[in-house]
Protein backbone atom coordinates (compact mmCIF):
# COMPACT_ATOMS: atom_id res chain seq x y z
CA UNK A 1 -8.47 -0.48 10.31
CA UNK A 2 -9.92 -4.06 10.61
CA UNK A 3 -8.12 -6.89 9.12
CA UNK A 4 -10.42 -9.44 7.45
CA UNK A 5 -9.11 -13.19 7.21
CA UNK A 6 -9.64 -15.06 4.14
CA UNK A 7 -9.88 -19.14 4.12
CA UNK A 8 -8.71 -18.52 0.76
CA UNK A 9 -5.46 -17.57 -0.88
CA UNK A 10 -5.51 -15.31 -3.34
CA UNK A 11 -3.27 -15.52 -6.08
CA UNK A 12 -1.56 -12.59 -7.64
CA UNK A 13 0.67 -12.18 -10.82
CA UNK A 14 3.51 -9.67 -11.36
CA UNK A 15 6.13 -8.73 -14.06
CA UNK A 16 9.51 -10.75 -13.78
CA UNK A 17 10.51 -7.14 -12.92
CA UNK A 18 8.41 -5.75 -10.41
CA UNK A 19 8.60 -9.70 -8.89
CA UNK A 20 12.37 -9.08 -8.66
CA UNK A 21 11.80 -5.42 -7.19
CA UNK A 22 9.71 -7.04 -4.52
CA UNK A 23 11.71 -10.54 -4.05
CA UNK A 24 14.74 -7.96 -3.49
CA UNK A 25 12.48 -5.49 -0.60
CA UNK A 26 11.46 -9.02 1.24
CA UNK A 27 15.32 -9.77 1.31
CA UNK A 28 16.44 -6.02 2.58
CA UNK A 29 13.66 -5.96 5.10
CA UNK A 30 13.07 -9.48 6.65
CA UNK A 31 9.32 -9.61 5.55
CA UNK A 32 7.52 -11.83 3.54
CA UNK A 33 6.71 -10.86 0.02
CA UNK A 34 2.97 -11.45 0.53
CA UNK A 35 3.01 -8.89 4.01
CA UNK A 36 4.92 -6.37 1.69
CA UNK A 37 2.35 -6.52 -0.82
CA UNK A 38 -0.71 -6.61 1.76
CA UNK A 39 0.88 -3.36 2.93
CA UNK A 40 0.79 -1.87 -0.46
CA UNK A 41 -2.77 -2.51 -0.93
CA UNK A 42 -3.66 -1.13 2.50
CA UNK A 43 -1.84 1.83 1.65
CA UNK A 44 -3.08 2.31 -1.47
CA UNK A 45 -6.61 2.06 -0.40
CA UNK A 46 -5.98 4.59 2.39
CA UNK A 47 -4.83 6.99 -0.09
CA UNK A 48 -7.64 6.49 -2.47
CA UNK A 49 -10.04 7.25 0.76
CA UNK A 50 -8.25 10.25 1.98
CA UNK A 51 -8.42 11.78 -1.94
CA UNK A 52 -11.67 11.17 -2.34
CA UNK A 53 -12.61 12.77 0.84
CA UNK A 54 -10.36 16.03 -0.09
CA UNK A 55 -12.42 15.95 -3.42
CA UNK A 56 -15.72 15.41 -1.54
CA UNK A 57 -14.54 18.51 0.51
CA UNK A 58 -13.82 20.65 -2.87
CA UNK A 59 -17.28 19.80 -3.99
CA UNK A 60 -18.59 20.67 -1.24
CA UNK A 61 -16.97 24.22 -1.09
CA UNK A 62 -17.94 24.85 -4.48
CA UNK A 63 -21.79 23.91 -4.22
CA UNK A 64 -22.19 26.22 -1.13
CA UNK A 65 -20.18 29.23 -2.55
CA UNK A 66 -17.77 29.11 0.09
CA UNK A 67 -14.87 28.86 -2.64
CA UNK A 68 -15.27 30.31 -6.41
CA UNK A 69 -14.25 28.68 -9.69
CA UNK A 70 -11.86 29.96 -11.42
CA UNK A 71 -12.05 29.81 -15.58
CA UNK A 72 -9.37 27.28 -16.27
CA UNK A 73 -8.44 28.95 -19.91
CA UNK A 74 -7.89 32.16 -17.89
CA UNK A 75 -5.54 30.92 -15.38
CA UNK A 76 -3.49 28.78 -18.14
CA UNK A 77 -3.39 31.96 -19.85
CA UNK A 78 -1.81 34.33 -17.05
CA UNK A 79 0.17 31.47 -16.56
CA UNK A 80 1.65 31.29 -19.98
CA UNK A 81 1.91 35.21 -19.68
CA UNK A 82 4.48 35.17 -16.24
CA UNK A 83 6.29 32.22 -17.93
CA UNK A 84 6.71 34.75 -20.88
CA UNK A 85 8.17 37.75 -18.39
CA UNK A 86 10.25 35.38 -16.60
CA UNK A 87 11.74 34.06 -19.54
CA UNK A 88 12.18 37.67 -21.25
CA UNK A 89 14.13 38.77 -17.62
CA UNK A 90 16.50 35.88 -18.40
């Protein structure tokens, strides 16, 4: 990943709680508060990219036929139905 630097400072604004939460993680670990929170970000931006290529990839499977749907009402109903003989064995 390439790390872009800004001549600017952005500013960012947090609850007094999840300012304490992240005052208190910069005092555990050593780090400053704004290299905790550029971590975050990363992080969360990596996620984001990883689930949209797993949904990309679903799609995918789908529109060739390699995978079927399944009728969502269907499976919620079986579902309900094995919740029902579970809780009758009980």
């Amino acid at each position: 990943m390439e790390a872009f630097t800004y001549s600017e400072a952005m500013e960012v604004h947090f609850t007094a709680d999840l300012q304490a939460k992240l005052d208190k993680l910069a005092t555990e670990t050593g780090r400053p508060t704004g290299e905790l929170v550029e971590d975050v970000v990363a992080g969360y931006f990596d996620e984001l990219a990883q689930a949209r290529e797993m949904l990309n990839s679903r799609y995918d499977d789908l529109k060739s036929g390699r995978v079927k749907p399944i009728d969502g009402e269907a499976f919620f109903e079986s579902l309900r139905q094995r919740e029902d003989e579970l809780l009758k064995k009980q």
